[in-house]
N, C-alpha and C. Protein backbone atom coordinates (compact mmCIF):
# COMPACT_ATOMS: atom_id res chain seq x y z
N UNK A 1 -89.74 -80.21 245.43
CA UNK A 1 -90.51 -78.96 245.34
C UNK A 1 -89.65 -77.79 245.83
N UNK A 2 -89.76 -76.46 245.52
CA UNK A 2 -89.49 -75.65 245.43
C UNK A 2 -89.37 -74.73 247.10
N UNK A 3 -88.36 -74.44 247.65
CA UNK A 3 -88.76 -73.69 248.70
C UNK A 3 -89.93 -72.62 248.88
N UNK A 4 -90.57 -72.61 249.59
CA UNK A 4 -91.78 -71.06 249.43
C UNK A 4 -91.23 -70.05 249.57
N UNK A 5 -92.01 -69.32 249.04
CA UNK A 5 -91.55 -68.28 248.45
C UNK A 5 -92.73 -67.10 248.27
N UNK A 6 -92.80 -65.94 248.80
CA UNK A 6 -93.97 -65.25 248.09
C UNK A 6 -93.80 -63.66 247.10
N UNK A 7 -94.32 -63.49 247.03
CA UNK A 7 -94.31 -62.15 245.75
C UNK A 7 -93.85 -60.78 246.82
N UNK A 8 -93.24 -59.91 246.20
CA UNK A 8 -93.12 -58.75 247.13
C UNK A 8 -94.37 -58.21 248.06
N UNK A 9 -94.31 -57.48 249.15
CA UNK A 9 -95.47 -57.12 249.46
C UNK A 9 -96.13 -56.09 248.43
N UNK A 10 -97.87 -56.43 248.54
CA UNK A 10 -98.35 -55.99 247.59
C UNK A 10 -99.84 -54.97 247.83
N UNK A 11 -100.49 -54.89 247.56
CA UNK A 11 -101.76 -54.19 247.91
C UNK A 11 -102.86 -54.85 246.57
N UNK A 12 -102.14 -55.85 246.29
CA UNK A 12 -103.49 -56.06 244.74
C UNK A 12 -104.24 -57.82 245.70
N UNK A 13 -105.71 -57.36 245.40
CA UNK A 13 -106.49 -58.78 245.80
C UNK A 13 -106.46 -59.83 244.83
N UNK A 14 -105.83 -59.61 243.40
CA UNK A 14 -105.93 -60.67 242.58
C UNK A 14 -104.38 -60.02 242.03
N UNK A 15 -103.44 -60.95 241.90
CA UNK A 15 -102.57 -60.55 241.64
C UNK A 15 -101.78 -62.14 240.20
N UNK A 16 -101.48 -61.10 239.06
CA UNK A 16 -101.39 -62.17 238.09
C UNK A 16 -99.63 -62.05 237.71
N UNK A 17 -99.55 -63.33 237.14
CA UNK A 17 -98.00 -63.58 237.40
C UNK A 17 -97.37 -63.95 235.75
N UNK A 18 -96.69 -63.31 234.98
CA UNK A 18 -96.04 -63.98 233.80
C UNK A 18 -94.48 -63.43 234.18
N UNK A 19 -93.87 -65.04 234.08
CA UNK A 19 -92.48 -65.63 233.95
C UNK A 19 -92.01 -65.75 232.30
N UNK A 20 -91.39 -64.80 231.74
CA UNK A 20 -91.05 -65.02 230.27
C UNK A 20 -89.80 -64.08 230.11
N UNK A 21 -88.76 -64.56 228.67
CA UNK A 21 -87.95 -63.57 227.78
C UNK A 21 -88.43 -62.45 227.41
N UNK A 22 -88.65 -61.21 228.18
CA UNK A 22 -88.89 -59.90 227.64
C UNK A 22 -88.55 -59.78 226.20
N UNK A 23 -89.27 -60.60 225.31
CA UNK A 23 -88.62 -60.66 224.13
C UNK A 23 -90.02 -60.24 222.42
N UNK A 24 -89.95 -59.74 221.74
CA UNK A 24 -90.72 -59.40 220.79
C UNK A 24 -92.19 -60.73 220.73
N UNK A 25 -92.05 -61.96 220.54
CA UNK A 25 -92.39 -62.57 220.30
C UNK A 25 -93.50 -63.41 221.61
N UNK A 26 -92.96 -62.86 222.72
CA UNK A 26 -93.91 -63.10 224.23
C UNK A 26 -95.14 -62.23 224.55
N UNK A 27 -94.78 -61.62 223.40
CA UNK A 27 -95.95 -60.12 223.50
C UNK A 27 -96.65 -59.69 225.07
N UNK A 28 -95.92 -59.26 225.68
CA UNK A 28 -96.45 -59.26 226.99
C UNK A 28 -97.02 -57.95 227.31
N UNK A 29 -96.87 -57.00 225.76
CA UNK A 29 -97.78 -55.89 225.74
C UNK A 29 -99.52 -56.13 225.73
N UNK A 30 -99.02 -57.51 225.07
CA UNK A 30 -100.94 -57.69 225.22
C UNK A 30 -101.63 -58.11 226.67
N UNK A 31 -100.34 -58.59 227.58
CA UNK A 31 -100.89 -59.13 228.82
C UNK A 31 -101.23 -57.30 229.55
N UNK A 32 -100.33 -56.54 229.20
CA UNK A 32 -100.46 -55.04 229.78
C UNK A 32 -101.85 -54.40 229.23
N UNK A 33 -101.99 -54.72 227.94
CA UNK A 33 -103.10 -54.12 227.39
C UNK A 33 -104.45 -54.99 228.04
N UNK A 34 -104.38 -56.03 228.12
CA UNK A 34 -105.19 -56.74 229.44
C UNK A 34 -105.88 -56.26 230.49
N UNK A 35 -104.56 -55.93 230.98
CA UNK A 35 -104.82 -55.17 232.65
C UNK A 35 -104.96 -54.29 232.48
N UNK A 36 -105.11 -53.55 231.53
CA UNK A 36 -105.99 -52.09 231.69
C UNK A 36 -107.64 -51.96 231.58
N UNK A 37 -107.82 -53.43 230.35
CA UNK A 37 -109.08 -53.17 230.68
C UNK A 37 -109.57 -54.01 232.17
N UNK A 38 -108.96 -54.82 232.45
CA UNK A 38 -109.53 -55.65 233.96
C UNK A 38 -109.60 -54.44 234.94
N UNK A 39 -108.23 -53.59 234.81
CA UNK A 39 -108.56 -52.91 236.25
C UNK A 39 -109.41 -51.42 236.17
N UNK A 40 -109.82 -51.70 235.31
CA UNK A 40 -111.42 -50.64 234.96
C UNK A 40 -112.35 -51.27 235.79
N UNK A 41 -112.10 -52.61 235.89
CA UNK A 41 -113.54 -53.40 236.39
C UNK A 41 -113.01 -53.93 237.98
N UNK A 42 -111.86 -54.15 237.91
CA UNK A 42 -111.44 -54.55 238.97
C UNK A 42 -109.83 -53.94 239.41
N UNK A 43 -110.27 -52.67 240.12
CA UNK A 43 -108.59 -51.78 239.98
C UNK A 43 -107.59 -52.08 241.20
N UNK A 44 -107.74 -53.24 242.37
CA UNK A 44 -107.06 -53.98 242.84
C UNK A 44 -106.51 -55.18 242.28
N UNK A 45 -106.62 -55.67 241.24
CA UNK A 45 -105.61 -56.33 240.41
C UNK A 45 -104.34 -55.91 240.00
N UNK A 46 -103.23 -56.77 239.79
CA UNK A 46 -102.11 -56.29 239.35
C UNK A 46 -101.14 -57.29 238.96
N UNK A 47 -100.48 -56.82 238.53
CA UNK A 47 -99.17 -57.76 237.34
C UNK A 47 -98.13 -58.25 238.18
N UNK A 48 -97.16 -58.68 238.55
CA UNK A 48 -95.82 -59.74 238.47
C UNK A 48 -94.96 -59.79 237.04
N UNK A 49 -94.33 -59.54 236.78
CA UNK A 49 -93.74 -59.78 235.47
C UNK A 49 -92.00 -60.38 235.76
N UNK A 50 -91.64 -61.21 235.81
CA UNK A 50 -90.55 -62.01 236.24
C UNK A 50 -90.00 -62.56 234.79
N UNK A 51 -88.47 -62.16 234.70
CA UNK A 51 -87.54 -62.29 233.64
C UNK A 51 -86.98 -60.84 232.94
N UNK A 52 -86.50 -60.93 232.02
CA UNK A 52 -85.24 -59.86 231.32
C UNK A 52 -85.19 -60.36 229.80
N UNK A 53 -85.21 -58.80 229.34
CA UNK A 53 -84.65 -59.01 228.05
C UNK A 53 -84.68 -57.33 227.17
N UNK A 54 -84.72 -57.98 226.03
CA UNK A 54 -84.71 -56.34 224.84
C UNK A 54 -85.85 -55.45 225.64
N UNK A 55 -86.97 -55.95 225.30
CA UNK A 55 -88.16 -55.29 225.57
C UNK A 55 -88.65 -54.25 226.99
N UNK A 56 -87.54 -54.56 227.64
CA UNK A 56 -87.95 -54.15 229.73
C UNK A 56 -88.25 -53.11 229.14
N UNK A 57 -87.24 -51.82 228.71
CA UNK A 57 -87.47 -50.40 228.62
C UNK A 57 -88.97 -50.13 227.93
N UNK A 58 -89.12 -50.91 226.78
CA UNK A 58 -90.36 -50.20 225.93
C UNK A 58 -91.18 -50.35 227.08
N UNK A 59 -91.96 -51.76 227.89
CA UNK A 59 -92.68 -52.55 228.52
C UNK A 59 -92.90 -51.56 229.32
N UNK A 60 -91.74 -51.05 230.32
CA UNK A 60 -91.32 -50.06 231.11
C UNK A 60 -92.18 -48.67 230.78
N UNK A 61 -91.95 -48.50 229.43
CA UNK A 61 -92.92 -47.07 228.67
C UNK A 61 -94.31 -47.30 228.74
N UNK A 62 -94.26 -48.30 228.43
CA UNK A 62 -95.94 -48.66 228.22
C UNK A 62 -96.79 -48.89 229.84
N UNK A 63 -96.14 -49.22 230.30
CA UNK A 63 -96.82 -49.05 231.92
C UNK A 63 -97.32 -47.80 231.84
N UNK A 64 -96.12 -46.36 231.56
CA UNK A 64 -96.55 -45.65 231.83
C UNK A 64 -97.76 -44.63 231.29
N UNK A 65 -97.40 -45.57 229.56
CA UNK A 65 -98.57 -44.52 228.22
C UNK A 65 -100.18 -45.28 228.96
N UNK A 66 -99.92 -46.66 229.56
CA UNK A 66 -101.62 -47.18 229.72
C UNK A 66 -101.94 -46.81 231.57
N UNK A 67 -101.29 -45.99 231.81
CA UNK A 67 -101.86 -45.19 233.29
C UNK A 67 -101.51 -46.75 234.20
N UNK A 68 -100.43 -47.14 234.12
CA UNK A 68 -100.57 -48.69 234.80
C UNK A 68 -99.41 -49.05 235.89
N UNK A 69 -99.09 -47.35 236.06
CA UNK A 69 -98.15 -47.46 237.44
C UNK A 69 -98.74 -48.02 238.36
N UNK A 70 -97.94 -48.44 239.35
CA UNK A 70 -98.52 -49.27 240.84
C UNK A 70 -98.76 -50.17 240.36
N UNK A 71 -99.38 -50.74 239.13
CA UNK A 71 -100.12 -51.86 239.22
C UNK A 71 -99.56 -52.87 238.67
N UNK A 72 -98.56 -52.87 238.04
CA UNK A 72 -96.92 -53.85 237.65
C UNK A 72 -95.92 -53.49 238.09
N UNK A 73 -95.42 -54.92 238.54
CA UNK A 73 -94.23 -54.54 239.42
C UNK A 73 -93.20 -55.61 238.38
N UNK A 74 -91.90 -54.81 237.84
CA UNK A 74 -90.66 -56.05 237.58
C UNK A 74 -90.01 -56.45 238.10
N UNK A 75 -89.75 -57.69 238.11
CA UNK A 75 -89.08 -58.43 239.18
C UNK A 75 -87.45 -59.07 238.79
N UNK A 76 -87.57 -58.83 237.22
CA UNK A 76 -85.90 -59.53 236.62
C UNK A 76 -85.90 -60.88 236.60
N UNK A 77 -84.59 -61.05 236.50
CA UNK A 77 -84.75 -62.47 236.84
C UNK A 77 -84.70 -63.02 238.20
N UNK A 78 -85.58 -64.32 238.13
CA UNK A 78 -85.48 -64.73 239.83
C UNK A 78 -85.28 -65.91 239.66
N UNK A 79 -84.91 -66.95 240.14
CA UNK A 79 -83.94 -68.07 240.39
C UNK A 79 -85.30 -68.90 241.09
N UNK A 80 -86.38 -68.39 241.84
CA UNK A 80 -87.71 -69.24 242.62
C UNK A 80 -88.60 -68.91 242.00
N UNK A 81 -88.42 -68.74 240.24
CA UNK A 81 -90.04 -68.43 240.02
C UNK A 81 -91.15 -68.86 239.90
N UNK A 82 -90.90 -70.07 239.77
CA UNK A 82 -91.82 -71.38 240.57
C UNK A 82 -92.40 -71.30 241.70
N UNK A 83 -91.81 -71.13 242.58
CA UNK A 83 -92.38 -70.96 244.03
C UNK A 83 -93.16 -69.52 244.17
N UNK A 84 -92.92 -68.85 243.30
CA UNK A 84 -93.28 -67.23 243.33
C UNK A 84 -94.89 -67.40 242.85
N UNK A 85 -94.78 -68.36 241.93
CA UNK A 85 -95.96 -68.29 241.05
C UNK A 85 -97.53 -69.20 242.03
N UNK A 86 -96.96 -69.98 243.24
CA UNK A 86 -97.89 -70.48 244.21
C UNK A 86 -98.46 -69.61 244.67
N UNK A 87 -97.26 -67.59 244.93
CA UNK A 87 -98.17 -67.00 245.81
C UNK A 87 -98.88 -65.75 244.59
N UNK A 88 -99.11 -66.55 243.80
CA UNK A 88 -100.10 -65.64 242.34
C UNK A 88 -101.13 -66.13 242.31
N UNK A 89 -102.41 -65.48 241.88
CA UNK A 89 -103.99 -66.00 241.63
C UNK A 89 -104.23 -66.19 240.36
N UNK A 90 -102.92 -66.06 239.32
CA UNK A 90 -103.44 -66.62 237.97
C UNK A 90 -101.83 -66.24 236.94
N UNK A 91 -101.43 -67.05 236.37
CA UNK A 91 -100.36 -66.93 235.81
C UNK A 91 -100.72 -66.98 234.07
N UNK A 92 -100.06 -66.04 233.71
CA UNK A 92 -100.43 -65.54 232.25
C UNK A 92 -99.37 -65.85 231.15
N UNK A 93 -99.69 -66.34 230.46
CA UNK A 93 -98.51 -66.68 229.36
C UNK A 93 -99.16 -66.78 227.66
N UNK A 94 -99.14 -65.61 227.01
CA UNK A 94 -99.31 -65.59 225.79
C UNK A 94 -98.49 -65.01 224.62
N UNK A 95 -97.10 -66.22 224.48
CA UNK A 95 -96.36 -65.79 223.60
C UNK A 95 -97.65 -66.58 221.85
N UNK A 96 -96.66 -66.05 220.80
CA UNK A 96 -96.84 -66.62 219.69
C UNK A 96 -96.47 -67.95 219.44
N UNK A 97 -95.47 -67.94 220.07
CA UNK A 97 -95.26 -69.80 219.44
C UNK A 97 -94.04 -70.21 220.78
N UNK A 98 -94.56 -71.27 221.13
CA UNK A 98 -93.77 -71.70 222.27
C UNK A 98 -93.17 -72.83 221.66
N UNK A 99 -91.97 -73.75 222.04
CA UNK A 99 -91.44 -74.74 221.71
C UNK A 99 -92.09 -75.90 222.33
N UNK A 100 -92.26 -75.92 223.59
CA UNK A 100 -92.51 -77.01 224.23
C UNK A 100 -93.44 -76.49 225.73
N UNK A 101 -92.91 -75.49 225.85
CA UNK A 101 -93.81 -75.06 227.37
C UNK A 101 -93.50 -75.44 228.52
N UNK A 102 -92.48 -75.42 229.24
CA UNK A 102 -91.94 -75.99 230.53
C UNK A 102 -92.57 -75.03 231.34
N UNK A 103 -92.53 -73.64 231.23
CA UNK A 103 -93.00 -72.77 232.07
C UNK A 103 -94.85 -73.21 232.36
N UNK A 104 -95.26 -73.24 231.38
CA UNK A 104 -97.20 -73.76 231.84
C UNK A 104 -96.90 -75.36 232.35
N UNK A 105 -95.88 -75.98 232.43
CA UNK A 105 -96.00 -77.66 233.18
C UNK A 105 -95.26 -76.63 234.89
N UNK A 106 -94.44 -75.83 234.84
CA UNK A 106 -93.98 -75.30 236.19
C UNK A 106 -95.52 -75.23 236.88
N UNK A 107 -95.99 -74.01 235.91
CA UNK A 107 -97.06 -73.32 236.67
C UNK A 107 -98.38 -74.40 237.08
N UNK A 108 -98.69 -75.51 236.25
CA UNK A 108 -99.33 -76.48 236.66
C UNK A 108 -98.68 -77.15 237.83
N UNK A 109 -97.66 -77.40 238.02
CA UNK A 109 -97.41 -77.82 239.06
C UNK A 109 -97.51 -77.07 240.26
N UNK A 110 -97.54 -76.07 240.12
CA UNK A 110 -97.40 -74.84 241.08
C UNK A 110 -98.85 -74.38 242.01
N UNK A 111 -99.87 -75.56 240.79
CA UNK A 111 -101.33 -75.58 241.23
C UNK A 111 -101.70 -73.42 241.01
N UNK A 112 -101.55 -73.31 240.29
CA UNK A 112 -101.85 -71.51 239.79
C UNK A 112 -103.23 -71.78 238.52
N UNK A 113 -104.22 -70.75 238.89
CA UNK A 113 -104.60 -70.84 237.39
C UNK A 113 -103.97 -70.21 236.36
N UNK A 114 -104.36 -70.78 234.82
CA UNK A 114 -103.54 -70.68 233.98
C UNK A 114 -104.23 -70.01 233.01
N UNK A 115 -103.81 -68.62 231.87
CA UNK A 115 -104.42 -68.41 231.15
C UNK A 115 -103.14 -68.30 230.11
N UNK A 116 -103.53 -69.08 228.87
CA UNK A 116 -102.48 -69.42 228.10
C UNK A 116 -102.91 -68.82 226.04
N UNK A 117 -102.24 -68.44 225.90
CA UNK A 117 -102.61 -68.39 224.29
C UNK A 117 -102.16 -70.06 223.74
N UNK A 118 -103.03 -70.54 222.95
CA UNK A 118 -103.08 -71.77 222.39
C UNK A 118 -102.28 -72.29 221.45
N UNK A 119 -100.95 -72.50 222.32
CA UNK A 119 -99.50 -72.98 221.43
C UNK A 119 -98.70 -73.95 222.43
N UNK A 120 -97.62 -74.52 221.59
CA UNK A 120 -97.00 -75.58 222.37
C UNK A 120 -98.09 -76.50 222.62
N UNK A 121 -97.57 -77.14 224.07
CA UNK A 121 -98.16 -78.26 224.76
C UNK A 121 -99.75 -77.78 224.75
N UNK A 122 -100.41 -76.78 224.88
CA UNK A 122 -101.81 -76.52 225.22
C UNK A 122 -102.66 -77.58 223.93
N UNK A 123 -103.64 -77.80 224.56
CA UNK A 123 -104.38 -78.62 223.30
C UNK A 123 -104.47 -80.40 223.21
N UNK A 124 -102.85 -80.21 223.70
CA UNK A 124 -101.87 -81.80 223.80
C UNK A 124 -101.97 -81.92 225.00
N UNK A 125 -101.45 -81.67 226.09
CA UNK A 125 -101.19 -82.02 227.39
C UNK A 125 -102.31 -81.19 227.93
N UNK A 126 -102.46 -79.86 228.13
CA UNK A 126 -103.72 -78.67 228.68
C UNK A 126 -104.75 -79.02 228.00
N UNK A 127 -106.37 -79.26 228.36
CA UNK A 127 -107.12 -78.69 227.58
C UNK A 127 -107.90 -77.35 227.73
N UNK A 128 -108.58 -76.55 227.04
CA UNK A 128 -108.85 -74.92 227.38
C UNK A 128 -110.38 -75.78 228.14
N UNK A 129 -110.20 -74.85 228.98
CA UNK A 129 -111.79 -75.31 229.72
C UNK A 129 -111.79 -76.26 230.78
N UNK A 130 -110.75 -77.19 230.88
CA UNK A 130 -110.49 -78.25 231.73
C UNK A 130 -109.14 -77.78 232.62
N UNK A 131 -108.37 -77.65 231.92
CA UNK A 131 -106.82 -77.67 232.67
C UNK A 131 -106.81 -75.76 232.98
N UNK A 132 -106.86 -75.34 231.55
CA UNK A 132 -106.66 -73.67 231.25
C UNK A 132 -107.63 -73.20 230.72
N UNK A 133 -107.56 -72.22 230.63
CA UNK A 133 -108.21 -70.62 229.43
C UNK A 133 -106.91 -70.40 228.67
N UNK A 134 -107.88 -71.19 227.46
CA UNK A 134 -106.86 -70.60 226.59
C UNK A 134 -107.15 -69.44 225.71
N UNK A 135 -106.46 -68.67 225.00
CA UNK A 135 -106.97 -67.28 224.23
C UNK A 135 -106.21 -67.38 223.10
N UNK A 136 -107.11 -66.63 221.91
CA UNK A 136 -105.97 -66.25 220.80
C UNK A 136 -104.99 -65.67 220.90
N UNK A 137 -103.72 -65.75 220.04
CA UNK A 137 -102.76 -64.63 220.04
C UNK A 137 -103.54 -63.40 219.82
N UNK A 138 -102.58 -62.53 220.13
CA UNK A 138 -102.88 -60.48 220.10
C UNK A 138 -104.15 -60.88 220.29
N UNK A 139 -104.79 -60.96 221.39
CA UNK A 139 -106.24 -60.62 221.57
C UNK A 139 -106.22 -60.16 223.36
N UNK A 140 -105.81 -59.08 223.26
CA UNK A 140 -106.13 -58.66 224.86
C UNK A 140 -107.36 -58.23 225.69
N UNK A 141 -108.47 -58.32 224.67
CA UNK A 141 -109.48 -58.33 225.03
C UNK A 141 -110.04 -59.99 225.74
N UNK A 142 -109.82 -61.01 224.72
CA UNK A 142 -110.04 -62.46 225.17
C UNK A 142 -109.45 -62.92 226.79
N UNK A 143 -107.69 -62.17 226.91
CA UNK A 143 -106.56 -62.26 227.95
C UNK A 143 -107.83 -61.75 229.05
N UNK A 144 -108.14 -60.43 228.75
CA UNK A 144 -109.26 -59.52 230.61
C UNK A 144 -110.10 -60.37 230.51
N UNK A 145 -111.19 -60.94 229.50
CA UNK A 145 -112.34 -61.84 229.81
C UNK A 145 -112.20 -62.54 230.68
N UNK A 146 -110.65 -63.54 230.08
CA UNK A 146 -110.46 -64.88 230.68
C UNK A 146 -109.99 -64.64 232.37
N UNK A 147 -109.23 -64.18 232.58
CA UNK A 147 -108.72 -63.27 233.58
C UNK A 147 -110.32 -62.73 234.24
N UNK A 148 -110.81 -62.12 234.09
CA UNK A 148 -112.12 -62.04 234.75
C UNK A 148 -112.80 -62.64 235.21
N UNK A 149 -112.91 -64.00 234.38
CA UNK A 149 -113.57 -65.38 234.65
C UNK A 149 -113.14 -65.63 235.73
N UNK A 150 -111.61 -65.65 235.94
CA UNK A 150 -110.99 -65.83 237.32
C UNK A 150 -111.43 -65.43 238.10
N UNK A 151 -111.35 -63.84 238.36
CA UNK A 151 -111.80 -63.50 239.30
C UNK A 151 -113.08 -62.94 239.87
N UNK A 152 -113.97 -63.80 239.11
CA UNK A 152 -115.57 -64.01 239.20
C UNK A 152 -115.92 -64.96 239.50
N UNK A 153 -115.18 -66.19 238.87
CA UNK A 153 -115.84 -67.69 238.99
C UNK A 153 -115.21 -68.65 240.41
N UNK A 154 -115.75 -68.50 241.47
CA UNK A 154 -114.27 -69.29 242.74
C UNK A 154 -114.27 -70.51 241.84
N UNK A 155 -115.66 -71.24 241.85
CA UNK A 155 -114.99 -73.22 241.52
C UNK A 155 -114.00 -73.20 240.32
N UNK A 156 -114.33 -72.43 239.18
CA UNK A 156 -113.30 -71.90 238.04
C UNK A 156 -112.03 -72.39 238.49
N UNK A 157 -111.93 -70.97 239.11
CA UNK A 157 -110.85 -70.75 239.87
C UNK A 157 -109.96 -72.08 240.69
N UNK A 158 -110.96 -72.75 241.68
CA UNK A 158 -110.30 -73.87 242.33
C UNK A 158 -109.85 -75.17 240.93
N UNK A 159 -111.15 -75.11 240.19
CA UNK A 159 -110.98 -76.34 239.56
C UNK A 159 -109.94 -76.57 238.30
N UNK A 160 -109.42 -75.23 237.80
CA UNK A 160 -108.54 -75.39 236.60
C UNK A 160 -107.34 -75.85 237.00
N UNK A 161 -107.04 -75.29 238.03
CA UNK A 161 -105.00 -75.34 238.92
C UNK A 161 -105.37 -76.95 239.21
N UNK A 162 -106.26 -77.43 239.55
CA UNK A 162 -106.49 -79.01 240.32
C UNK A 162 -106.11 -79.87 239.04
N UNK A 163 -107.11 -79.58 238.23
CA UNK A 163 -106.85 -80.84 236.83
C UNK A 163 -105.74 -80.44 236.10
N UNK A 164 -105.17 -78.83 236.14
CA UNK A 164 -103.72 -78.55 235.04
C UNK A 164 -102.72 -79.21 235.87
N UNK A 165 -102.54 -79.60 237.04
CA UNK A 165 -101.23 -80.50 238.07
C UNK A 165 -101.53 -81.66 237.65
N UNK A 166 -102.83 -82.06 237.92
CA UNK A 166 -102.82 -83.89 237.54
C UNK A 166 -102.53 -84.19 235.96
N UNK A 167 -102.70 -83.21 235.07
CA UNK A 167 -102.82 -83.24 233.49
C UNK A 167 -100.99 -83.49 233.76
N UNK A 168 -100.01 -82.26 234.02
CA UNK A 168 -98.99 -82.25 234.06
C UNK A 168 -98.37 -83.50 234.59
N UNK A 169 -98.73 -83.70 235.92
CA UNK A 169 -98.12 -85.02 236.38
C UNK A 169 -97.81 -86.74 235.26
N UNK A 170 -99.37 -86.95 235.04
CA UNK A 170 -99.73 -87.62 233.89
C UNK A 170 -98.94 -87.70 232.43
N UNK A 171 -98.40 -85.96 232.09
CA UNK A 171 -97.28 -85.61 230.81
C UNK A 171 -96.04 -85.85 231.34
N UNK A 172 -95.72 -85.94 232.54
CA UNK A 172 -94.72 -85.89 232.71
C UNK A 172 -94.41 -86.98 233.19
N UNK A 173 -94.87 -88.10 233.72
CA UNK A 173 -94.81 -89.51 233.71
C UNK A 173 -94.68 -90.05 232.12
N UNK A 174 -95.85 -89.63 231.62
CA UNK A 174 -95.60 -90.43 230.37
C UNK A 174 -94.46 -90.20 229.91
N UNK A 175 -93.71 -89.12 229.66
CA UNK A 175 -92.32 -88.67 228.94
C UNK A 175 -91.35 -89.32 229.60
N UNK A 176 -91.65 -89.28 231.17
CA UNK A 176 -90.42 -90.25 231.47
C UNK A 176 -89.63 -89.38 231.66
N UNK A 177 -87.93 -89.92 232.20
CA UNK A 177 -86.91 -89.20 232.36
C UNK A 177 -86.03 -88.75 231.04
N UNK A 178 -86.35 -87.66 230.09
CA UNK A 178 -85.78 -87.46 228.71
C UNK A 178 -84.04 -87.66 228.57
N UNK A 179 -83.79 -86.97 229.96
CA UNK A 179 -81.63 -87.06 229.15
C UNK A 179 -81.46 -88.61 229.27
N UNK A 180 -82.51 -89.38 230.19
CA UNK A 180 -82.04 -90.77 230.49
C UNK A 180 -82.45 -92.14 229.45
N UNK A 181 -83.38 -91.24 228.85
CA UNK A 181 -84.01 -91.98 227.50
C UNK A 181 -83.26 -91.78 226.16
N UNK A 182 -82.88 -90.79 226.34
CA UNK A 182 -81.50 -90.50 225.21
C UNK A 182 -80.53 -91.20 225.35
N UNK A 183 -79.86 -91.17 226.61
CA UNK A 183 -78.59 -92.13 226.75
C UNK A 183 -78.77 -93.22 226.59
N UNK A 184 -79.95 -94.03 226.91
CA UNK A 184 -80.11 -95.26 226.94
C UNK A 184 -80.60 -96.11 225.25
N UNK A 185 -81.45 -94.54 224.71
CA UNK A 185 -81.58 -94.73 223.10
C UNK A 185 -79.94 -95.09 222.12
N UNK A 186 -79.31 -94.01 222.81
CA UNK A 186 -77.77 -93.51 222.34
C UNK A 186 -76.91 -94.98 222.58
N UNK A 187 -76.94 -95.70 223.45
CA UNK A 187 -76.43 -97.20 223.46
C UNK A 187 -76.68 -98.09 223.11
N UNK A 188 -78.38 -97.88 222.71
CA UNK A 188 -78.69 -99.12 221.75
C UNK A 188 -77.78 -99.04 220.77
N UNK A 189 -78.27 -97.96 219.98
CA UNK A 189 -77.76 -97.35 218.67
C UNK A 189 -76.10 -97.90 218.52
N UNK A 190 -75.66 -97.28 219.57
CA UNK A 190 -74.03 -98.03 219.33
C UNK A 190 -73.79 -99.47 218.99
N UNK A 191 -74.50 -100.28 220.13
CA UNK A 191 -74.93 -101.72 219.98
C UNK A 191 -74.90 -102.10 218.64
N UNK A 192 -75.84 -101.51 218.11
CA UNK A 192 -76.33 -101.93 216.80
C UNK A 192 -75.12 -101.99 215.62
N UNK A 193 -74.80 -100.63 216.15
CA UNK A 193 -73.70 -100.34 215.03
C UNK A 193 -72.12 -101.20 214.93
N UNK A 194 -71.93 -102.25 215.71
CA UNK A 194 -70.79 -103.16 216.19
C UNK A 194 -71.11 -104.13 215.16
């Protein structure tokens, strides 16, 4: 496990966390367009945004066109964002198409709730309602609901981070050790081929 670690000092009572490629396709304008409508309802909430890429500057603009200074902070890249994400009340991740999802098995492990757009592993390993909240893509209205739920519902709240770690643990047992299942696939194969 990860050394601890916590978020800069902050002033937000619910404070939400996305680890991603500042990249077209992570749309993390919709997680911004989010938090504008949450902190209408709840204006001690606030963002974490951890990683780098094309997008910082626009992202950067758009803080400022949706009145959402103070209330996102960038962090770049960080080397503990795992451990960062223990001291978050809900970690957000709604790209378009994920490959595989290591970052929502981190954040399950990390025991965080999870609000995820419904790609990759979600569905397979997550279920929405059990493990996560999951949401459509571009729907930043669905992102504040779910996000609200959070910070309305405590058992919600306790019970999604509890079953998304044991769900993860469970995926990640079953998979086993992957580079070690390759090598060991990779020598049959030779075997064979003699």
């Amino acid at each position: 496990t990860p050394e601890p670690a916590s978020l800069p000092t902050h002033q937000f009572t619910f404070a939400m966390m996305t680890v991603s490629r500042l990249e077209p396709e992570k749309h993390i304008e919709d997680v911004l367009a989010a938090l504008q409508i949450i902190v209408a309802k709840y204006p001690m909430t606030g963002l974490f945004i951890v990683g780098s890429g094309s997008e910082r500057a626009k992202l950067e603009a758009l803080v400022e066109t949706l009145s959402l200074r103070g209330k996102v902070v960038f962090l770049g890249e960080c080397a503990n964002a795992t451990a960062l994400m223990r001291d978050a009340q809900a970690f957000i991740q709604v790209s378009s198409y994920e490959g595989y999802g290591r970052t929502l098995v981190e954040a399950a492990l990390a025991r965080v709730p999870i609000v995820t757009t419904d790609v990759g592993i979600v569905g397979e390993v997550f279920k929405n309602e059990q493990e996560v909240l999951a949401v459509p893509i571009h729907d930043p209205v669905a992102i504040a609901k779910a996000v609200e739920r959070l910070i309305e519902d405590n058992s919600l709240r306790q019970m999604l981070p509890i079953n998304a770690r044991v769900a993860a643990e469970t995926h990640l047992a079953a998979m086993g050790d992957i580079p070690a299942r390759i090598v060991a696939d990779f020598a049959v194969a030779l075997r064979h081929e003699r």
